[in-house]
PDB file of N, CA and C in Angstrom:
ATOM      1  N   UNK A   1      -6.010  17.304 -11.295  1.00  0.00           N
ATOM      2  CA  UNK A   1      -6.387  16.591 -12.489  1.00  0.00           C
ATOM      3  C   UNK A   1      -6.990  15.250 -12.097  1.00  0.00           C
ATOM      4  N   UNK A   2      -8.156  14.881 -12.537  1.00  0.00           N
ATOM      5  CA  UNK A   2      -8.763  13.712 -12.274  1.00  0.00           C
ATOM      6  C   UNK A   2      -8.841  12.871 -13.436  1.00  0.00           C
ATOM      7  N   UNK A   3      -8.658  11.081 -12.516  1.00  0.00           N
ATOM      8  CA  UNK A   3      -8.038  10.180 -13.453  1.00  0.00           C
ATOM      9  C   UNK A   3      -9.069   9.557 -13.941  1.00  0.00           C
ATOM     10  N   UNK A   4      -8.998   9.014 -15.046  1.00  0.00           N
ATOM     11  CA  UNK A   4     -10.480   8.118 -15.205  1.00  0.00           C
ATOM     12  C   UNK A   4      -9.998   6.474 -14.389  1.00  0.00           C
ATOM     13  N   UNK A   5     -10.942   6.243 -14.208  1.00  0.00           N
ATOM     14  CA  UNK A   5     -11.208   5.436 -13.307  1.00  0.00           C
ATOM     15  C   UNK A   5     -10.074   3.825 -13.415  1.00  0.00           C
ATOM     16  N   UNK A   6      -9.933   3.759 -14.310  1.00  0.00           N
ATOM     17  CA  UNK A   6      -8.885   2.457 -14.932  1.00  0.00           C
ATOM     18  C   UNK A   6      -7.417   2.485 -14.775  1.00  0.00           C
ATOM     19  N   UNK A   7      -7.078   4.041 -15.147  1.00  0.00           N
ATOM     20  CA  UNK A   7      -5.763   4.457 -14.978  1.00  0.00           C
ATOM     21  C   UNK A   7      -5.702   4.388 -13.506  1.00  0.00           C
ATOM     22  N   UNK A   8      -6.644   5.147 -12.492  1.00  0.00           N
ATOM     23  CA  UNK A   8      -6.425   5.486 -11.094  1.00  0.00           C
ATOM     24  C   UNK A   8      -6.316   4.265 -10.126  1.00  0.00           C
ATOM     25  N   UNK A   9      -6.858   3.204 -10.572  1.00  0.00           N
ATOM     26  CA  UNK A   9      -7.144   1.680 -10.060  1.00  0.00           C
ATOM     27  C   UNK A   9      -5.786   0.945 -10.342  1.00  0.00           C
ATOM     28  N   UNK A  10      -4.876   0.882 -11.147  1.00  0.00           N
ATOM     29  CA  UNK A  10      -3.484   0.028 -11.710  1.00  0.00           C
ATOM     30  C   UNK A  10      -3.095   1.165 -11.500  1.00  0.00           C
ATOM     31  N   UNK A  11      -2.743   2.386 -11.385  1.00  0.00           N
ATOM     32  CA  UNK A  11      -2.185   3.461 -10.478  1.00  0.00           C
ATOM     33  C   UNK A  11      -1.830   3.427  -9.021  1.00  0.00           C
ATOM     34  N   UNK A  12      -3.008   3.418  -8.406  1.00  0.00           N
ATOM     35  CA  UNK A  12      -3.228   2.372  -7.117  1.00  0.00           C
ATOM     36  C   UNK A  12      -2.662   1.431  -6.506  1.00  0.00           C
ATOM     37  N   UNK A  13      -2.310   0.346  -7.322  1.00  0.00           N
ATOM     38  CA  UNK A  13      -2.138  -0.662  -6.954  1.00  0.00           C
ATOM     39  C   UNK A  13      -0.656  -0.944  -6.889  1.00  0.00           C
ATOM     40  N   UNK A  14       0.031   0.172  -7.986  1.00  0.00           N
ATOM     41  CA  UNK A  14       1.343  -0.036  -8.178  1.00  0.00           C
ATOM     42  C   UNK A  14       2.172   0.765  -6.976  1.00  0.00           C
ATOM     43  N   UNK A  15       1.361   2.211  -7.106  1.00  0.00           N
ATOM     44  CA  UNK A  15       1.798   2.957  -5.750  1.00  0.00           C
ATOM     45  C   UNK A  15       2.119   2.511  -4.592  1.00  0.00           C
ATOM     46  N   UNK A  16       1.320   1.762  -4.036  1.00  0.00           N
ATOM     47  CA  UNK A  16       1.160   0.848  -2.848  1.00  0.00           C
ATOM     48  C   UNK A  16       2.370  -0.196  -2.808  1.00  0.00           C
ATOM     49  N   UNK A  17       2.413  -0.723  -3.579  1.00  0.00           N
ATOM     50  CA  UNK A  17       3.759  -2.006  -4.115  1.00  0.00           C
ATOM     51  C   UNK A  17       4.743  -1.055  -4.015  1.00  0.00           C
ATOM     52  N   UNK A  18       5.168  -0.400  -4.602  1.00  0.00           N
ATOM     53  CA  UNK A  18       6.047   0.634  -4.573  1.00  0.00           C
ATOM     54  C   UNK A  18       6.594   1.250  -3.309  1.00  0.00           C
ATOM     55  N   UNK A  19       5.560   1.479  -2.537  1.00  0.00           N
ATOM     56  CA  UNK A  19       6.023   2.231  -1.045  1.00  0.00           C
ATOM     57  C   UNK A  19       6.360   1.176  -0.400  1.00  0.00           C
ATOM     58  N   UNK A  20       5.599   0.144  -0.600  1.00  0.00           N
ATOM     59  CA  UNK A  20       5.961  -0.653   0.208  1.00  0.00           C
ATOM     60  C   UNK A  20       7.500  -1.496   0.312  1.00  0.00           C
ATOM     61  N   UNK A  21       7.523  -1.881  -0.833  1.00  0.00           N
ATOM     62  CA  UNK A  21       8.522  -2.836  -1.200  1.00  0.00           C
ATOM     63  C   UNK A  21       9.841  -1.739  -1.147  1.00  0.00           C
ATOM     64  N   UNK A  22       9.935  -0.583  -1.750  1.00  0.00           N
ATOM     65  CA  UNK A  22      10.631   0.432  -2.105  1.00  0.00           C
ATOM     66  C   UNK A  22      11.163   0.586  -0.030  1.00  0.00           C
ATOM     67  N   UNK A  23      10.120   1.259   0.805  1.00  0.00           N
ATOM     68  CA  UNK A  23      10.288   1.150   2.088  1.00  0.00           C
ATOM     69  C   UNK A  23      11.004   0.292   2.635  1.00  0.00           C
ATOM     70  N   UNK A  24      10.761  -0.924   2.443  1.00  0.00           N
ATOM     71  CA  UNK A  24      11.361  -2.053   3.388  1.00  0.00           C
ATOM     72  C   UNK A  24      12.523  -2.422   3.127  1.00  0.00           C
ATOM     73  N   UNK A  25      12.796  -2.161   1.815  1.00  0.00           N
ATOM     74  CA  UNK A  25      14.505  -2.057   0.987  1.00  0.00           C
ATOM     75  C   UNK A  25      14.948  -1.198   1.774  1.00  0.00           C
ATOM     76  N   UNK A  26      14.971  -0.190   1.243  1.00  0.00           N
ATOM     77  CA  UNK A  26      15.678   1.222   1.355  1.00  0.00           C
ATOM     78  C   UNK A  26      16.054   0.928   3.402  1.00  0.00           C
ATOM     79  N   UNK A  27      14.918   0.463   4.232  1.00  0.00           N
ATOM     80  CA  UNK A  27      14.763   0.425   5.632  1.00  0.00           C
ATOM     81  C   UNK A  27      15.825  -0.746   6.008  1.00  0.00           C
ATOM     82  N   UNK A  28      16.151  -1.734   4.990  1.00  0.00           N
ATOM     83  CA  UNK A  28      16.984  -2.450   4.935  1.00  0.00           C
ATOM     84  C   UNK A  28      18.755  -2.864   4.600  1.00  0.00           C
ATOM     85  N   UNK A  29      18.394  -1.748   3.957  1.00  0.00           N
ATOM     86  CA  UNK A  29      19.674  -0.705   4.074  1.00  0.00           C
ATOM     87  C   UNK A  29      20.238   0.061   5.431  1.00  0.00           C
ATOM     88  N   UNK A  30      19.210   0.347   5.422  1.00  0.00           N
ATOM     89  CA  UNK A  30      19.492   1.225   6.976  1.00  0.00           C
ATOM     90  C   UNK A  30      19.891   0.715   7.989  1.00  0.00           C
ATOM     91  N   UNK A  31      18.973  -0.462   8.369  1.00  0.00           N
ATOM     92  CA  UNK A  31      19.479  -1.797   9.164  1.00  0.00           C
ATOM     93  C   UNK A  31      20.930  -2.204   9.097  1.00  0.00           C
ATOM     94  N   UNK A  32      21.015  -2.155   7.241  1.00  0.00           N
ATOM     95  CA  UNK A  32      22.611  -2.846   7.341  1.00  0.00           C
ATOM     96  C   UNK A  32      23.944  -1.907   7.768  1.00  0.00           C
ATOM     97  N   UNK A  33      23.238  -0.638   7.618  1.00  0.00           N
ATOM     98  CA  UNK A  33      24.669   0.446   7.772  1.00  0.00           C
ATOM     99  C   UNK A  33      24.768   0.944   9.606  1.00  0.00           C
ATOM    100  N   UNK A  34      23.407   0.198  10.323  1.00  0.00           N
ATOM    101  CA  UNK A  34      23.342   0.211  11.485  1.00  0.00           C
ATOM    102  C   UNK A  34      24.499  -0.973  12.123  1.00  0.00           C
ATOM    103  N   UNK A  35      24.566  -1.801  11.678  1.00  0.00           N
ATOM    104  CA  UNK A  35      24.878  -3.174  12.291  1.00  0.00           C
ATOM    105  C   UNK A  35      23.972  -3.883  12.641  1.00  0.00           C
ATOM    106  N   UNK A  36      22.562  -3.605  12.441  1.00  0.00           N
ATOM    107  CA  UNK A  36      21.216  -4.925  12.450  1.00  0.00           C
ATOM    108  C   UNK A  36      21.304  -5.934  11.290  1.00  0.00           C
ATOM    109  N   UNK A  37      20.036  -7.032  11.292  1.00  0.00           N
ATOM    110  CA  UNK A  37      19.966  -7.811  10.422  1.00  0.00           C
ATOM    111  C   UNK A  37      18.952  -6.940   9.592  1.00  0.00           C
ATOM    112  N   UNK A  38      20.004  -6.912   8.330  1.00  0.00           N
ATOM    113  CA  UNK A  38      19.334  -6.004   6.862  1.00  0.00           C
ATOM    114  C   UNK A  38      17.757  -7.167   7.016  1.00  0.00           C
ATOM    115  N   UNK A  39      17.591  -8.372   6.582  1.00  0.00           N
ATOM    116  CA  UNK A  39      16.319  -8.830   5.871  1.00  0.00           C
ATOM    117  C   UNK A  39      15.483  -8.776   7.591  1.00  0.00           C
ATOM    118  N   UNK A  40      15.812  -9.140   8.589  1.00  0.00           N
ATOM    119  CA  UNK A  40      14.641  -9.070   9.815  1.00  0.00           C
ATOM    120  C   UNK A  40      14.064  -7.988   9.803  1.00  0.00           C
ATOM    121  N   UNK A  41      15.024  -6.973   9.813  1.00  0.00           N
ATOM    122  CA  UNK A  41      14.625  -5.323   9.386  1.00  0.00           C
ATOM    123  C   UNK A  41      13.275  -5.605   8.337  1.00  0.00           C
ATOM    124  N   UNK A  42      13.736  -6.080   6.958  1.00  0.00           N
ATOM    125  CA  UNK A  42      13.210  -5.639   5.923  1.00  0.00           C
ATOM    126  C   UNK A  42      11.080  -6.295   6.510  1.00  0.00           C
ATOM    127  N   UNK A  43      11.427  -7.785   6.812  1.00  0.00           N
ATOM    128  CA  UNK A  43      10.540  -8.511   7.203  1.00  0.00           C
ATOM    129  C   UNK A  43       9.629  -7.639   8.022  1.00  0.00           C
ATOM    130  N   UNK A  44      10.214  -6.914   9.173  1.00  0.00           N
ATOM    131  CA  UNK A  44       9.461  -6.095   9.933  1.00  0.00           C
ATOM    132  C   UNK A  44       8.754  -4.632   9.572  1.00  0.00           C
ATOM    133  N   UNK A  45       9.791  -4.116   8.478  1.00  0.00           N
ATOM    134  CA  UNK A  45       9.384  -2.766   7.806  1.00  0.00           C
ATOM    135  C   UNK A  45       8.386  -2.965   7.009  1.00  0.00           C
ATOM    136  N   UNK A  46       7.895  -4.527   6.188  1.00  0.00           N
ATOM    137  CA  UNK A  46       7.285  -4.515   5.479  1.00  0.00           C
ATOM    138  C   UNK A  46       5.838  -5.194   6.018  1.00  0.00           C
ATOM    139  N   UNK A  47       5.652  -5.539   7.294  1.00  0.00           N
ATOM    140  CA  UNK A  47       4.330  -4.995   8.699  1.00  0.00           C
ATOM    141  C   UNK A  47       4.163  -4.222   8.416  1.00  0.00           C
ATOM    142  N   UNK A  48       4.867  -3.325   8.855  1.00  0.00           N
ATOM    143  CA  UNK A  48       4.875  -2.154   9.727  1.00  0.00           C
ATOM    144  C   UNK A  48       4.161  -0.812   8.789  1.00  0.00           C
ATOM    145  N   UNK A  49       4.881  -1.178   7.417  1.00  0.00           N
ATOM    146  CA  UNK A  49       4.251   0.088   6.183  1.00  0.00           C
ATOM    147  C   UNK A  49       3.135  -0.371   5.418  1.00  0.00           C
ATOM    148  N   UNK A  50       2.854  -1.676   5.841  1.00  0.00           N
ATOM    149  CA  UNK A  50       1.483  -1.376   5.038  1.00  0.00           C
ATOM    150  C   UNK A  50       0.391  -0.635   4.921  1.00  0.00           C
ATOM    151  N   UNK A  51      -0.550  -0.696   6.164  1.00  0.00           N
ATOM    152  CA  UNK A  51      -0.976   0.504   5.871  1.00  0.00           C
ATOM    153  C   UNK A  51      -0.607   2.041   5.221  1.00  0.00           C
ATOM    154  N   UNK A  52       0.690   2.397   5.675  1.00  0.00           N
ATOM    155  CA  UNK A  52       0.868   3.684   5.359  1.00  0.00           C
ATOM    156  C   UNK A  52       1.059   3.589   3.321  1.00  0.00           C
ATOM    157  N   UNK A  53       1.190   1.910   3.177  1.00  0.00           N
ATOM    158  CA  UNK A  53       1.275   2.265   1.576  1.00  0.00           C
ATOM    159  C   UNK A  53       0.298   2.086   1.158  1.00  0.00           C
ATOM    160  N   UNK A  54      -1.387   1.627   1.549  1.00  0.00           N
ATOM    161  CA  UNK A  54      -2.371   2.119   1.260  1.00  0.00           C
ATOM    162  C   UNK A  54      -2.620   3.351   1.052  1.00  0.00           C
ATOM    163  N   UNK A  55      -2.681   3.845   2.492  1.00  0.00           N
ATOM    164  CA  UNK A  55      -3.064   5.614   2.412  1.00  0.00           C
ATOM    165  C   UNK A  55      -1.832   6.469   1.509  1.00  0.00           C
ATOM    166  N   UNK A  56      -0.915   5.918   1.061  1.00  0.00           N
ATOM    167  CA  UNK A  56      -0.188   6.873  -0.182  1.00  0.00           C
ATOM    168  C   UNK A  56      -0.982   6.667  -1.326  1.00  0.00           C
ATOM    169  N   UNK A  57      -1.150   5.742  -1.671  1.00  0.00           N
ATOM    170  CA  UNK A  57      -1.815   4.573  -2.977  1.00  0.00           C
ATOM    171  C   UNK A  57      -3.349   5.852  -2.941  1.00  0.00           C
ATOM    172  N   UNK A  58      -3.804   6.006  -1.900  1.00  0.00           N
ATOM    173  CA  UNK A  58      -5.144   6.276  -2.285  1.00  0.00           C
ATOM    174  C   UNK A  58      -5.300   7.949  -2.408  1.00  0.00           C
ATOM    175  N   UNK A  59      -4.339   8.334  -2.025  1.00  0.00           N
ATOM    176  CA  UNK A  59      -3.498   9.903  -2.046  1.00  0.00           C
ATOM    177  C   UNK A  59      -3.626  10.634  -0.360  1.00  0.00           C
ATOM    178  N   UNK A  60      -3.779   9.987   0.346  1.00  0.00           N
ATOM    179  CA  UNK A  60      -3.649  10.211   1.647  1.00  0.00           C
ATOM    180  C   UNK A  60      -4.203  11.970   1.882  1.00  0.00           C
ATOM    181  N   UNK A  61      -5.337  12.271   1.419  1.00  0.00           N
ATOM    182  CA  UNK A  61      -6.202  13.256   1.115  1.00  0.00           C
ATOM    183  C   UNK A  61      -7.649  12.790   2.261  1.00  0.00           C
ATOM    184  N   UNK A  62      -8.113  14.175   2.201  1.00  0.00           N
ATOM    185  CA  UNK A  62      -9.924  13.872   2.458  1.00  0.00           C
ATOM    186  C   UNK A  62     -10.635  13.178   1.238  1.00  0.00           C
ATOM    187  N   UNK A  63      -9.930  13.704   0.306  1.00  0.00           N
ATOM    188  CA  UNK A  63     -10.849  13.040  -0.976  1.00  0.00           C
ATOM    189  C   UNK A  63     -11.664  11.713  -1.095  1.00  0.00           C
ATOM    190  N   UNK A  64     -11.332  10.420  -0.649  1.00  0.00           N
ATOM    191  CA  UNK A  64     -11.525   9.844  -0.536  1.00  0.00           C
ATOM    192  C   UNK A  64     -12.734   9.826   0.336  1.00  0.00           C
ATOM    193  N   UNK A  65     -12.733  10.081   1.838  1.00  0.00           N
ATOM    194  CA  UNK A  65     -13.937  10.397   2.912  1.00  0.00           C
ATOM    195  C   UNK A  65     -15.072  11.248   2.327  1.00  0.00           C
ATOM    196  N   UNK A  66     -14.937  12.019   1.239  1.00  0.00           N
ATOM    197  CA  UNK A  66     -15.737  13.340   0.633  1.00  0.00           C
ATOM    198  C   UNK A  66     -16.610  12.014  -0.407  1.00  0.00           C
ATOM    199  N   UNK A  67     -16.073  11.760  -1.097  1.00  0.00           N
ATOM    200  CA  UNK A  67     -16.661  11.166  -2.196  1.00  0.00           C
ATOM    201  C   UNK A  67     -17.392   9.748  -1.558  1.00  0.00           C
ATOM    202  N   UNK A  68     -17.114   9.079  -0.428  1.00  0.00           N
ATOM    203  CA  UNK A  68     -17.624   8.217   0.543  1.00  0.00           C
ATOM    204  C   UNK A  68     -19.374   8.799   0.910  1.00  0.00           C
ATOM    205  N   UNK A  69     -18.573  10.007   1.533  1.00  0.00           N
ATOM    206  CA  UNK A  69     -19.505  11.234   2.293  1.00  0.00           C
ATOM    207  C   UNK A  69     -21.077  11.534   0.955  1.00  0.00           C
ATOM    208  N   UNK A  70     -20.514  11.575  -0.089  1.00  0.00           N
ATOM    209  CA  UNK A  70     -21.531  12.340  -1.081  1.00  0.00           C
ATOM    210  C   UNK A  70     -22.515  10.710  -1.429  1.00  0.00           C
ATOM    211  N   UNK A  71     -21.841   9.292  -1.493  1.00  0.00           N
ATOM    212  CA  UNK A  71     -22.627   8.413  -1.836  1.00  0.00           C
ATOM    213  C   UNK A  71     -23.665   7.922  -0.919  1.00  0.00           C
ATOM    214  N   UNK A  72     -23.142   8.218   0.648  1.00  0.00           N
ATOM    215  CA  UNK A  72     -24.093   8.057   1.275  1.00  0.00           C
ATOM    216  C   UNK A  72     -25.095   9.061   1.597  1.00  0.00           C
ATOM    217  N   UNK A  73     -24.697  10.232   2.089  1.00  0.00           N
ATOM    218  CA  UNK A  73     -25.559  11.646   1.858  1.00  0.00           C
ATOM    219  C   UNK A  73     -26.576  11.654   0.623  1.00  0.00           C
ATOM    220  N   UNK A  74     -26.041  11.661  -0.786  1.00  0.00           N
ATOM    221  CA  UNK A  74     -26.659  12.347  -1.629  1.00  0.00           C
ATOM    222  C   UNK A  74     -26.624  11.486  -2.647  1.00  0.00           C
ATOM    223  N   UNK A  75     -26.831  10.062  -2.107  1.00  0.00           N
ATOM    224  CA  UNK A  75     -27.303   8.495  -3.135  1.00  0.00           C
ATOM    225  C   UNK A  75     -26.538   8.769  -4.429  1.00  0.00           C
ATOM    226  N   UNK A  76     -24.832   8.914  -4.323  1.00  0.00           N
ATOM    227  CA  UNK A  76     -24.426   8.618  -5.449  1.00  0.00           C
ATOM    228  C   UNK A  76     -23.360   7.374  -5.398  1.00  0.00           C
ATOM    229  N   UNK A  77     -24.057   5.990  -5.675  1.00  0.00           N
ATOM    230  CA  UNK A  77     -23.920   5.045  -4.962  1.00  0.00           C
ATOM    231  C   UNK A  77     -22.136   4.514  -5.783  1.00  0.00           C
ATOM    232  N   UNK A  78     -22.514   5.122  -6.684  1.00  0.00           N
ATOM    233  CA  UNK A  78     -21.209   4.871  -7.952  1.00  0.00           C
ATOM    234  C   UNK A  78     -19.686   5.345  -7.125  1.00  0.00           C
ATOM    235  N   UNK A  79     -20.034   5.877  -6.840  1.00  0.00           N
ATOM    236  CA  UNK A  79     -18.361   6.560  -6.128  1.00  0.00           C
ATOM    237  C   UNK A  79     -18.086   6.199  -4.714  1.00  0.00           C
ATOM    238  N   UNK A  80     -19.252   5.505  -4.111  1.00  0.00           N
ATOM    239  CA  UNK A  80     -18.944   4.463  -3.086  1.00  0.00           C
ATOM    240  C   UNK A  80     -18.259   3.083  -3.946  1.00  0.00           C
ATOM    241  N   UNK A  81     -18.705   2.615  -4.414  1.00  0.00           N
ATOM    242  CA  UNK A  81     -18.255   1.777  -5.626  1.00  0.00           C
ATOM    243  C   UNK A  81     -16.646   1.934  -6.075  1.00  0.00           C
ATOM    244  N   UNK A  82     -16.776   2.981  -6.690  1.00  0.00           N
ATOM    245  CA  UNK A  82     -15.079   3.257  -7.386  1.00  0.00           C
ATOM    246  C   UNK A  82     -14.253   3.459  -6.055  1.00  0.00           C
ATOM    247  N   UNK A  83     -14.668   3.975  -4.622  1.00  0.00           N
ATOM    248  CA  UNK A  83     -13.379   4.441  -3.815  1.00  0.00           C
ATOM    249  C   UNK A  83     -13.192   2.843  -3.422  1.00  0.00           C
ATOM    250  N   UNK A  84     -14.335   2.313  -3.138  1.00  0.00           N
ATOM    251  CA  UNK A  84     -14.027   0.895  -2.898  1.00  0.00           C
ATOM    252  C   UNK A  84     -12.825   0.213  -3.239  1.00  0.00           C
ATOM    253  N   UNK A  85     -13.287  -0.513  -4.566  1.00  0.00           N
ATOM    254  CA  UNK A  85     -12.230  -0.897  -5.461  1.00  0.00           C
ATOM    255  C   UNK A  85     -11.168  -0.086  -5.580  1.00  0.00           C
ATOM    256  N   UNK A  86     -10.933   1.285  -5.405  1.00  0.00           N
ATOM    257  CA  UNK A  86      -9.211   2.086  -5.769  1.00  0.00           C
ATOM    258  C   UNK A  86      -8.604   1.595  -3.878  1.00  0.00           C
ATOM    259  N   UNK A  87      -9.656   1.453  -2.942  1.00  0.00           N
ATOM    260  CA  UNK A  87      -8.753   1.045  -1.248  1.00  0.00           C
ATOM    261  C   UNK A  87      -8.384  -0.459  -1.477  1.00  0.00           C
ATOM    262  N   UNK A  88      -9.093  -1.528  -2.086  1.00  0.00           N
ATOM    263  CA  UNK A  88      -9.431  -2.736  -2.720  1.00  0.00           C
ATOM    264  C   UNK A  88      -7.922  -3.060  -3.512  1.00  0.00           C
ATOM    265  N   UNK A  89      -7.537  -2.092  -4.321  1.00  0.00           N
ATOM    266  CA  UNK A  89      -6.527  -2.177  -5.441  1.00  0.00           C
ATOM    267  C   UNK A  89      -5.251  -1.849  -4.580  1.00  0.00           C
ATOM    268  N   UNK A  90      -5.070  -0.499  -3.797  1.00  0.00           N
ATOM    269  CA  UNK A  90      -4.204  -0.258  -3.213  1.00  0.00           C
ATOM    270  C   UNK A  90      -3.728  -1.628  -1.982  1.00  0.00           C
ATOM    271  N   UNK A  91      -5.043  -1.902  -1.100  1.00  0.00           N
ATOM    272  CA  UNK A  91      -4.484  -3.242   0.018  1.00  0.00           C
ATOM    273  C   UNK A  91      -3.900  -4.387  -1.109  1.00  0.00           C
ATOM    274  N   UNK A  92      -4.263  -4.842  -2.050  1.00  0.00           N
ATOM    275  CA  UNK A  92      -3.604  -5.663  -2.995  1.00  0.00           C
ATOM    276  C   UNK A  92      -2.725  -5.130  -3.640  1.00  0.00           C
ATOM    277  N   UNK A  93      -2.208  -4.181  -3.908  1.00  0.00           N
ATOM    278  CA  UNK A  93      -0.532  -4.033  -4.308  1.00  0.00           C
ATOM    279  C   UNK A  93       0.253  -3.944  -2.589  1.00  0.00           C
ATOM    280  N   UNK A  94      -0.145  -3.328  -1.806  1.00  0.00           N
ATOM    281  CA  UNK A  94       0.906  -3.774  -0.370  1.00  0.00           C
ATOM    282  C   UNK A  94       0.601  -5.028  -0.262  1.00  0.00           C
ATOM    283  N   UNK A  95      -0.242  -5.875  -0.089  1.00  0.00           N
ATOM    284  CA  UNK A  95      -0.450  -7.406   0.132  1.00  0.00           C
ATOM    285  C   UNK A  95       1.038  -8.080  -0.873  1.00  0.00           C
ATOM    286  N   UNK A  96       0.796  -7.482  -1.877  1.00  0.00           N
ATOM    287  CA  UNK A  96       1.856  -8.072  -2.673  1.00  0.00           C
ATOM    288  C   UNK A  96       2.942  -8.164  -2.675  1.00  0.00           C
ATOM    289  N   UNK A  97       3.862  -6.522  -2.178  1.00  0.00           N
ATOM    290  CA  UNK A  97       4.468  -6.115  -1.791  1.00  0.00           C
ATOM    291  C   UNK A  97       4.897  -6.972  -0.625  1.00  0.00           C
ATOM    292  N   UNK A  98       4.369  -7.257   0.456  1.00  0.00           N
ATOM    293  CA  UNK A  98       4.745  -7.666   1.808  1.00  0.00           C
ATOM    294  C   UNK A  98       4.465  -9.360   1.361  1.00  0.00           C
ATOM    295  N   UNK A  99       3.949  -9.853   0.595  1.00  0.00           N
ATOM    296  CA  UNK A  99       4.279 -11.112  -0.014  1.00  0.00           C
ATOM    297  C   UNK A  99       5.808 -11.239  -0.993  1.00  0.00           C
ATOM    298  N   UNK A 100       6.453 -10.180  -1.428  1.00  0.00           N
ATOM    299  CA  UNK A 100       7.331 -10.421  -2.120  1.00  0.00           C
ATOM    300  C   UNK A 100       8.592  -9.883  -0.862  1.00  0.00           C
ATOM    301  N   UNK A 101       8.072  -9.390  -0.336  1.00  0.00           N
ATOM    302  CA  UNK A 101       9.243  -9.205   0.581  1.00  0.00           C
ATOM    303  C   UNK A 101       9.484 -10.824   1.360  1.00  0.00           C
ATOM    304  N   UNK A 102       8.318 -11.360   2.057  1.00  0.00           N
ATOM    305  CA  UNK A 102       8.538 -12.427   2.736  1.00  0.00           C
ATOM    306  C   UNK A 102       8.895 -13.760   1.714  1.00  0.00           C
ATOM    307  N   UNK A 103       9.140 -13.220   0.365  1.00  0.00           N
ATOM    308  CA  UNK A 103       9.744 -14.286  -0.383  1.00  0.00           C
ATOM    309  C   UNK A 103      11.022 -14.221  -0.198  1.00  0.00           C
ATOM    310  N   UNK A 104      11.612 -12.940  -0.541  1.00  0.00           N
ATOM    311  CA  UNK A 104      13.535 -12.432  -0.301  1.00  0.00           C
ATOM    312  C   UNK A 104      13.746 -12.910   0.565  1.00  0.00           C
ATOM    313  N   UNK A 105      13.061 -12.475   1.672  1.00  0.00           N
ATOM    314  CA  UNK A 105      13.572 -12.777   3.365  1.00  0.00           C
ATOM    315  C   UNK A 105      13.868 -13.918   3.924  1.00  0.00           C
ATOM    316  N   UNK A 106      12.988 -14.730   3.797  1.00  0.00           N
ATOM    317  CA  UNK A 106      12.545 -16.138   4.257  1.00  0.00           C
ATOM    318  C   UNK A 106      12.232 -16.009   5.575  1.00  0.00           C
ATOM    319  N   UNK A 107      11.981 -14.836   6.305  1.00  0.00           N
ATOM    320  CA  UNK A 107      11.724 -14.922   7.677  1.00  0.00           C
ATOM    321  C   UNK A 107      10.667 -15.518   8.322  1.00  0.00           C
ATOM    322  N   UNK A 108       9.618 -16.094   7.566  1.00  0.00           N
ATOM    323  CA  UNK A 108       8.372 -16.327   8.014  1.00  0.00           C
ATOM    324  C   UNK A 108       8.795 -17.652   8.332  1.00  0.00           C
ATOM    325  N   UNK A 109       9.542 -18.316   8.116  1.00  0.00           N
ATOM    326  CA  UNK A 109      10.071 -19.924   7.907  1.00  0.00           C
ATOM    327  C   UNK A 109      10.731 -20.328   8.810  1.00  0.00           C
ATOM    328  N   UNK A 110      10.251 -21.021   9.819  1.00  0.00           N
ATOM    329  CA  UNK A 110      11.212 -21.211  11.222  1.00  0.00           C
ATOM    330  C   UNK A 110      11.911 -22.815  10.743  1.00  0.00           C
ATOM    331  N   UNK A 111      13.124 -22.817  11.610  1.00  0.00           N
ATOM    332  CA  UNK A 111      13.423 -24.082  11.428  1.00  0.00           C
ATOM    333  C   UNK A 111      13.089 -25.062  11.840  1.00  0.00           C
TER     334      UNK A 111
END
């Protein structure tokens, strides 16, 4: 089922936030039932998954490379355009994500 373009973009963006932030918790947990430091954990998980919460965000498919593939091939310049902005939307919900993590944490903050 294909999204129209508005829904798939704030779709995007939330997905990404979601894996991300959702990841570095949950990884922070893990940390704590290890005997590590739960937030250094979290600080580092939330590096570490960004990318991978892009490529969920964008459906971690060919789809994306295909519709790339057809704007440059076969001048349909519009869907170079839209994948843009939906990779665009997704790096800004993990950006966010890994900004709200390094708010919880405070790890970025040396003494």
């Amino acid at each position: 089922m294909k999204l129209a373009f508005l829904p798939a973009f704030i779709q995007s963006y939330f997905i990404a936030l979601g894996v991300l932030f959702g990841g570095a918790l949950i990884g922070g947990l893990g940390a704590f039932l290890t005997g590590e430091q739960p937030l250094t954990a979290m600080y580092r998980f939330a590096g570490d998954l960004k990318i991978w919460a892009v490529v969920a965000a964008i459906g971690g498919t060919f789809d994306t490379f295909y519709s790339v593939e057809r704007g440059l091939f076969l001048g349909e310049t519009r869907d170079i355009i839209k994948q843009f902005l939906l990779i665009l939307s997704a790096m800004g919900g993990a950006q966010t994500g890994v900004t709200i993590v390094n708010w919880l944490t405070q790890e970025h903050i040396s003494p």
